[in-house]
C-alpha atoms as a PDB file:
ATOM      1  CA  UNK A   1     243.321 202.438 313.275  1.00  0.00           C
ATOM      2  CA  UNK A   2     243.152 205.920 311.761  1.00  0.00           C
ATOM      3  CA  UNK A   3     240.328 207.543 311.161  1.00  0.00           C
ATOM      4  CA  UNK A   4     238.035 207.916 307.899  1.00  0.00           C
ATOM      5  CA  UNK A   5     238.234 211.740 308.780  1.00  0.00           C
ATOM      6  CA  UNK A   6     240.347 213.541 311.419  1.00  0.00           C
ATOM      7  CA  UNK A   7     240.046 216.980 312.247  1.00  0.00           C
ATOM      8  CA  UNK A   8     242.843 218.454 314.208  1.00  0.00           C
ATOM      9  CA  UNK A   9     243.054 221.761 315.739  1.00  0.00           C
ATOM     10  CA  UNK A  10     241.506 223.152 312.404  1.00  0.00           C
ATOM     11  CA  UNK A  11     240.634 226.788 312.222  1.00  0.00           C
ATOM     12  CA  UNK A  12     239.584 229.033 309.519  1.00  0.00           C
ATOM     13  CA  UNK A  13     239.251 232.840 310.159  1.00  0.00           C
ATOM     14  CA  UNK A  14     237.742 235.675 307.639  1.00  0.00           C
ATOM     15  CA  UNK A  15     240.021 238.733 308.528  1.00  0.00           C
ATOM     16  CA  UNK A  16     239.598 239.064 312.408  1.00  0.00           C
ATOM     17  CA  UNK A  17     236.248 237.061 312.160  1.00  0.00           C
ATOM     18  CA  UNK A  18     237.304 232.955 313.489  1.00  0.00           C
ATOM     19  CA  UNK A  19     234.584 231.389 311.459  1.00  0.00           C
ATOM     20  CA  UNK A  20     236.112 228.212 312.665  1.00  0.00           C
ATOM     21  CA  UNK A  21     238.126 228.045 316.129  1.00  0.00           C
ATOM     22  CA  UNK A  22     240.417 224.497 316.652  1.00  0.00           C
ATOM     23  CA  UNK A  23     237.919 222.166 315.862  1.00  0.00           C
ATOM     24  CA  UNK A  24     238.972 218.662 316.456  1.00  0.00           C
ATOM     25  CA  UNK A  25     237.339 215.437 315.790  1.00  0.00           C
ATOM     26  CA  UNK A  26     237.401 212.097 313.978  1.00  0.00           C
ATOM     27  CA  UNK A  27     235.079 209.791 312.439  1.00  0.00           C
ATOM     28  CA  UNK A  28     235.992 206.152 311.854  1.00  0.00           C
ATOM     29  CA  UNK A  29     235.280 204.161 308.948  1.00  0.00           C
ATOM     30  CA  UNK A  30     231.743 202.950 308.508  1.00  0.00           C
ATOM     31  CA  UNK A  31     230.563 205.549 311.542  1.00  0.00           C
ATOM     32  CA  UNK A  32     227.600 207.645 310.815  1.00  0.00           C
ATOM     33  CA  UNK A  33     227.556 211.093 312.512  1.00  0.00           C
ATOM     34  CA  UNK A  34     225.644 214.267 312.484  1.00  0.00           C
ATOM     35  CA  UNK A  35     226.818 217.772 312.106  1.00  0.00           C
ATOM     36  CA  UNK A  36     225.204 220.111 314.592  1.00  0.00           C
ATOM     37  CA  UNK A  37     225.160 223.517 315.366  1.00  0.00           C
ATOM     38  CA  UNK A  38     223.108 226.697 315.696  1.00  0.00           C
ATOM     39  CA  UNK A  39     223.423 229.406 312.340  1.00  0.00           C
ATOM     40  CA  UNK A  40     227.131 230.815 312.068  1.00  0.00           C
ATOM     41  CA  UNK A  41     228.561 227.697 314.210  1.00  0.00           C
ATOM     42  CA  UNK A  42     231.163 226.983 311.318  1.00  0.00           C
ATOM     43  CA  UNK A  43     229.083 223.885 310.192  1.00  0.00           C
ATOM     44  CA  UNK A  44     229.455 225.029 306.143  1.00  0.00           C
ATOM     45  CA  UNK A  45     232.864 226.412 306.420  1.00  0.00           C
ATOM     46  CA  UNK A  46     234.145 222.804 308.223  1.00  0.00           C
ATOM     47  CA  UNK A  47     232.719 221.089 305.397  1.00  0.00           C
ATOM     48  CA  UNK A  48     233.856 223.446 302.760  1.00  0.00           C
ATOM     49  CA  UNK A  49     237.497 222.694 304.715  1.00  0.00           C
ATOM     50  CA  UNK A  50     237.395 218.866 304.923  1.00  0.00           C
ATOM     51  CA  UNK A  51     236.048 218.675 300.859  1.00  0.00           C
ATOM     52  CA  UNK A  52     238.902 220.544 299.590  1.00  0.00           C
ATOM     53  CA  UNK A  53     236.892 223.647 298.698  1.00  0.00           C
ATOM     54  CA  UNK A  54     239.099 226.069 301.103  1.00  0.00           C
ATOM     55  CA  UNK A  55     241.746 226.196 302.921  1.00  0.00           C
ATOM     56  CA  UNK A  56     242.293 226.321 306.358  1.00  0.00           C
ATOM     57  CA  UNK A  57     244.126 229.223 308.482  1.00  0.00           C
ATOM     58  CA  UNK A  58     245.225 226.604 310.421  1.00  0.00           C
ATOM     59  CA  UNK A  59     245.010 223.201 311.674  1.00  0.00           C
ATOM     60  CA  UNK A  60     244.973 219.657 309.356  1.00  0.00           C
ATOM     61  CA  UNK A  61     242.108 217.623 308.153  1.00  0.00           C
ATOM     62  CA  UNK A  62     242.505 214.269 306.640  1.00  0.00           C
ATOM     63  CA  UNK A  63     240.048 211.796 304.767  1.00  0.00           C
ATOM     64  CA  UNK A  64     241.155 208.578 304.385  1.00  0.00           C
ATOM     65  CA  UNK A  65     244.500 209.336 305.319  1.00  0.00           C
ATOM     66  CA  UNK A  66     245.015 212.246 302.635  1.00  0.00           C
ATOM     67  CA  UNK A  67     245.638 215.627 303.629  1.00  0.00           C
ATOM     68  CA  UNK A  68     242.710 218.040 302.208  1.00  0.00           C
ATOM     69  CA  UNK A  69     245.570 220.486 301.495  1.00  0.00           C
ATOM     70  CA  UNK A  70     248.489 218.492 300.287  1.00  0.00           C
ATOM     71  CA  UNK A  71     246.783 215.344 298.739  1.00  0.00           C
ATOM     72  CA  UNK A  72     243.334 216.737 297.869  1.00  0.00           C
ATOM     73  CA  UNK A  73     242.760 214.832 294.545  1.00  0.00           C
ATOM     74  CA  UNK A  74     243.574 212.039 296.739  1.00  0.00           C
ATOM     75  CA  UNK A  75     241.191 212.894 299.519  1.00  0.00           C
ATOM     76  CA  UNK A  76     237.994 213.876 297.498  1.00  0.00           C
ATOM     77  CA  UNK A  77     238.593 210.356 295.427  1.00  0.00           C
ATOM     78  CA  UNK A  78     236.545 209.401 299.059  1.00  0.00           C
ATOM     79  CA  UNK A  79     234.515 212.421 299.401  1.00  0.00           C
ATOM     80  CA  UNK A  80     229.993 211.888 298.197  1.00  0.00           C
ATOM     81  CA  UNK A  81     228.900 215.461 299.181  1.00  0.00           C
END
């Protein structure tokens, strides 16, 4: 079964700054997980990634299937945030 969100290899750099650096992970459906991190981890700019807000340098996130990038109408039909 695929996951509710998968994260693969996603990256997301400002210039020569890696705000994000191949993050992988995936949450199945009806899982309830945390986001944790110190300041500047990438813990915004993830979010901003999987919610269709930005796109990635790099790398492929999903929600329910849905690419952010390609299908993101699609995707934030399943996105509260």
């Amino acid at each position: 079964m695929a996951g509710m969100i998968e994260v693969n290899e996603l990256s997301k750099w400002y210039g020569n700054y890696p705000a994000v650096e191949d993050v992988s992970f995936e949450v199945k459906r009806g899982e309830i997980v945390g986001f944790l991190g110190p300041n500047g981890a990438g813990k915004t700019t993830t979010m901003r990634v999987i919610t269709g807000f930005m796109p990635p340098t790099s790398g492929t996130a999903k929600v329910a299937g849905h690419d952010v990038v390609r299908e993101s109408r699609e995707a934030r039909k399943y996105i509260g945030y």
